[in-house]
Protein backbone atom coordinates (compact mmCIF):
# COMPACT_ATOMS: atom_id res chain seq x y z
CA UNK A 1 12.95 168.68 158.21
CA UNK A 2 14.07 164.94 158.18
CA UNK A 3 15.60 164.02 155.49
CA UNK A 4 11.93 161.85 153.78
CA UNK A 5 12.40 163.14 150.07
CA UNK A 6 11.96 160.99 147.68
CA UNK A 7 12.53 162.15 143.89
CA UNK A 8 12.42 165.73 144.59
CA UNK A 9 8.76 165.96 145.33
CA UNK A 10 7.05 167.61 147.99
CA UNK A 11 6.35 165.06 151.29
CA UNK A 12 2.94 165.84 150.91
CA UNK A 13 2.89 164.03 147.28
CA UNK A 14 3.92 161.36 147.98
CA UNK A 15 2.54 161.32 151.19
CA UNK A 16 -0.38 160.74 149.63
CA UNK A 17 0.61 158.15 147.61
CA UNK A 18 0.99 154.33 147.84
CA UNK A 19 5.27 154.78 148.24
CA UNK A 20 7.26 152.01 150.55
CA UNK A 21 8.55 155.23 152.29
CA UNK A 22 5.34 155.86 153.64
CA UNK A 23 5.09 154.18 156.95
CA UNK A 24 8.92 155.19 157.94
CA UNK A 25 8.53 158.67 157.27
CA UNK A 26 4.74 159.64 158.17
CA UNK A 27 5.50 160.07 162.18
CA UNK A 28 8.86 161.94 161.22
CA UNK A 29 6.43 164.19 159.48
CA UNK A 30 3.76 164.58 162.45
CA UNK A 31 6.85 165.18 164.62
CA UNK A 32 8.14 167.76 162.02
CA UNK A 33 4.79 169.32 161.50
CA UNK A 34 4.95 169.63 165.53
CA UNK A 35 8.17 170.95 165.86
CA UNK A 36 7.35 174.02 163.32
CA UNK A 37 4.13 174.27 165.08
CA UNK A 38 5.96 175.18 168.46
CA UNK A 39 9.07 176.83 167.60
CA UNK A 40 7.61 179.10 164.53
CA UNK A 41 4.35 179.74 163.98
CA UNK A 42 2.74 179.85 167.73
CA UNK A 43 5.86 182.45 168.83
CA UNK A 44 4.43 184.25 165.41
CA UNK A 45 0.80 184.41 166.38
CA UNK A 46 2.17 186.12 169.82
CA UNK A 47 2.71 183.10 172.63
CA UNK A 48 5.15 184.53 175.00
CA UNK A 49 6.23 181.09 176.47
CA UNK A 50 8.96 178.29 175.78
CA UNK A 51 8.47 176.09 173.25
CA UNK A 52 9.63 173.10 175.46
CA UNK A 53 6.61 173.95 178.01
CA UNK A 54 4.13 174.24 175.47
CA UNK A 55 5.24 170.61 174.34
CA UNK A 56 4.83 169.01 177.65
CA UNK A 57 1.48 171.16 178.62
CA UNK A 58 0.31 169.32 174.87
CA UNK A 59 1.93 166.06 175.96
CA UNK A 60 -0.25 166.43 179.09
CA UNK A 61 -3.75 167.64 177.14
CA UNK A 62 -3.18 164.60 174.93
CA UNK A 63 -2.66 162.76 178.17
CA UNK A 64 -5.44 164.07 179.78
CA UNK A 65 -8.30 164.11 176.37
CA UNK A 66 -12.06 164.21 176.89
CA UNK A 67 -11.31 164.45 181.04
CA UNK A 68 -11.94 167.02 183.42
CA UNK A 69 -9.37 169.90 183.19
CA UNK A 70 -7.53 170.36 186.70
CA UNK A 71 -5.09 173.43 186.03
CA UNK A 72 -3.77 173.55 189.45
CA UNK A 73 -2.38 170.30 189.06
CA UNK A 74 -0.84 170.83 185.84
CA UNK A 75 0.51 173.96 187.09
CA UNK A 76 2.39 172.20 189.54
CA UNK A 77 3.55 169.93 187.32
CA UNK A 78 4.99 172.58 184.30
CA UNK A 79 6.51 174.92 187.40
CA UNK A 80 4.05 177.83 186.75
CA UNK A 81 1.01 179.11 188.14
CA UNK A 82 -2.70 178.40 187.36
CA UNK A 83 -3.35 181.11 185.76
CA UNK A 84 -0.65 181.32 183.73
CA UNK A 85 -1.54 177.47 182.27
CA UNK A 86 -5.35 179.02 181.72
CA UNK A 87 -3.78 181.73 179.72
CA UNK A 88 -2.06 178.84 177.74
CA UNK A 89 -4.77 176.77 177.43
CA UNK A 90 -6.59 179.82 176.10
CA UNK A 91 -4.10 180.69 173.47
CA UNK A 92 -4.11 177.17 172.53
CA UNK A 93 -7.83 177.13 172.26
CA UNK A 94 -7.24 180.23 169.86
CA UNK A 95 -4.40 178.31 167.59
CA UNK A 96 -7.25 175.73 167.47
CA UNK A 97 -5.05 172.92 169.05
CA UNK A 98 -7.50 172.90 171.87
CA UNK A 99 -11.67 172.55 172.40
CA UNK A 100 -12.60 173.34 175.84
CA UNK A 101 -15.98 171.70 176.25
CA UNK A 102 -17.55 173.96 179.19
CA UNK A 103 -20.81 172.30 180.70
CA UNK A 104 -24.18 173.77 180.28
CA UNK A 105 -26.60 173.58 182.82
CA UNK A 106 -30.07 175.87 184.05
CA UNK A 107 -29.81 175.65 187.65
CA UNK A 108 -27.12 178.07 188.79
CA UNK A 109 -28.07 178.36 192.58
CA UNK A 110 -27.20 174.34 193.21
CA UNK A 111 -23.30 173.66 193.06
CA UNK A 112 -22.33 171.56 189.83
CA UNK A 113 -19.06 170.69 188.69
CA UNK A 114 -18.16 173.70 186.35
CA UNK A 115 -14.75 171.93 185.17
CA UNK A 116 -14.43 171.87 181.03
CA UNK A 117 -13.18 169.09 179.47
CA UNK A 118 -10.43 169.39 176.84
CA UNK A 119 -10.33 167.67 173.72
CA UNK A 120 -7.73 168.16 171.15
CA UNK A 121 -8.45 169.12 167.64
CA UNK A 122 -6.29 166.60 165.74
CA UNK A 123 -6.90 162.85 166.67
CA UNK A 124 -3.34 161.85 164.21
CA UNK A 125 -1.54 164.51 166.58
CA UNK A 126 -3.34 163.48 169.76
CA UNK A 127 -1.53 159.48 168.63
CA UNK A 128 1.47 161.49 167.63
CA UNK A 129 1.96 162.83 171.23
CA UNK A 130 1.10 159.55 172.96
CA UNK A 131 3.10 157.27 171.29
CA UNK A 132 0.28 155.12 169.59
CA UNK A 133 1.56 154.86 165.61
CA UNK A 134 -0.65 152.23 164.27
CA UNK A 135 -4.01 150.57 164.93
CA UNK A 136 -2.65 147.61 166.90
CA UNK A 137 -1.56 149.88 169.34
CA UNK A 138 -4.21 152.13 169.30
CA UNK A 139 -6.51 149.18 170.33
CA UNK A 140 -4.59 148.17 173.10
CA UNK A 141 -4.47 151.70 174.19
CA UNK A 142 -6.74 152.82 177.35
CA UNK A 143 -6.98 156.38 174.93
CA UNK A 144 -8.87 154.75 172.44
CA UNK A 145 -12.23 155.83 173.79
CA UNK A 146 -11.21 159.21 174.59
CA UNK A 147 -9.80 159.29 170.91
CA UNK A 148 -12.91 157.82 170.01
CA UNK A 149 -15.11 160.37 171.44
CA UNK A 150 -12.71 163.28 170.20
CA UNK A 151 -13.71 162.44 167.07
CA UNK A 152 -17.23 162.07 167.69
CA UNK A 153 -17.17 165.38 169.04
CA UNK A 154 -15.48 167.28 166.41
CA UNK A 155 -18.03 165.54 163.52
CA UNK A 156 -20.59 166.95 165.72
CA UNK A 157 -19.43 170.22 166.23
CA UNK A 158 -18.79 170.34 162.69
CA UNK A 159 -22.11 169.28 161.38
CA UNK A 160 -23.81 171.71 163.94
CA UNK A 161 -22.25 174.73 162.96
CA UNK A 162 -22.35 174.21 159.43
CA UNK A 163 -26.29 173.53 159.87
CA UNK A 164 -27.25 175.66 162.37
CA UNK A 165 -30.87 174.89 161.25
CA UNK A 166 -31.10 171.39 162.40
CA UNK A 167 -30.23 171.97 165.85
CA UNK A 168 -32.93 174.58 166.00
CA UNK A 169 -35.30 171.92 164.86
CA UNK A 170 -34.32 168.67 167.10
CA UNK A 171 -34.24 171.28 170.05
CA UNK A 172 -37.84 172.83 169.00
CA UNK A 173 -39.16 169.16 168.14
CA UNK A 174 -38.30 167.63 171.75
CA UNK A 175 -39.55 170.12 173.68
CA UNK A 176 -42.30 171.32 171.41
CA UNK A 177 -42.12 175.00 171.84
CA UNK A 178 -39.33 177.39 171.01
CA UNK A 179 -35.94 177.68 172.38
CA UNK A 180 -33.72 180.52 171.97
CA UNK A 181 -30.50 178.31 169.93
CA UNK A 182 -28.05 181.22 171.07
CA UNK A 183 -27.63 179.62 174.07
CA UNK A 184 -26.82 176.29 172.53
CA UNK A 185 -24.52 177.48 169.83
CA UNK A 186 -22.44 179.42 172.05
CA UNK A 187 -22.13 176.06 173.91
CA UNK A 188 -20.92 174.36 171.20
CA UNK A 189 -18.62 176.88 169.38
């Protein structure tokens, strides 16, 4: 861990305090956090892969956030195959580092684009992995609506599975008869 102690007390106290420290050592601590992330606990829950390819295939989700997944082309660009980066992307979906946002549509006999988009979980480690440290250079970011929308999405998915109720409703209300949710929830979880 860098070296961001200050009086003996756990980073995360005065992390969450108002210290001077604060602003020097919070991406050393995102960087930290990421470093365990890929070296420890990911190898724990069972991902046979380098740690330095699983950094640049999250480099390249941040990269690519709230867009059409193309795993051919990241393929080519780690050195493996397609369906080895699905399995990844998977497994990363698992750890929760990952929301693969498959569309939904009732006419399966026409041809519609059945790419997911990825979004990843954590908008300060999505800014983390691109660079963008502040708000000044969020703004002048071209991520900052696909951050934006990240967001969005989570605090949606959020608020729908913890009231499953109200989706039932708006769905029922707009169309006024009764729709079978399942399909919807499974959609969004």
């Amino acid at each position: 861990m860098p070296n961001c102690s200050f009086h003996n007390m756990p980073i995360i106290w005065w992390l969450s305090t108002k210290c001077s420290l604060k602003k020097n050592c919070t991406p050393l601590f995102v960087a930290w956090s990421i470093n365990t992330y890929l070296n420890r606990d990911l190898l724990q829950l069972g991902l046979n892969a380098s740690p330095k390819v699983i950094r640049n295939l999250w480099i390249m989700m941040a990269h690519l956030n709230g867009q059409l997944l193309n795993a051919t082309t990241i393929g080519n660009s780690l050195g493996v195959t397609t369906p080895t980066v699905k399995r990844y992307i998977d497994f990363l979906e698992d750890a929760f580092l990952l929301k693969s946002l498959h569309p939904f549509h009732w006419n399966i006999s026409k041809r519609l684009v059945k790419t997911p988009r990825v979004f990843l979980t954590d908008t300060g480690i999505l800014h983390h992995l691109l660079g963008v440290n502040d708000f000044v250079s969020l703004s002048g970011n071209p991520i900052i609506g696909s951050s934006w929308e990240s967001f969005v999405f989570y605090q949606l998915l959020f608020y729908f599975i913890t009231h499953p109720k109200s989706l039932s409703a708006k769905l029922t209300s707009k169309t006024k008869g009764d729709i079978n949710t399942s399909k919807y929830h499974q959609v969004l979880v």
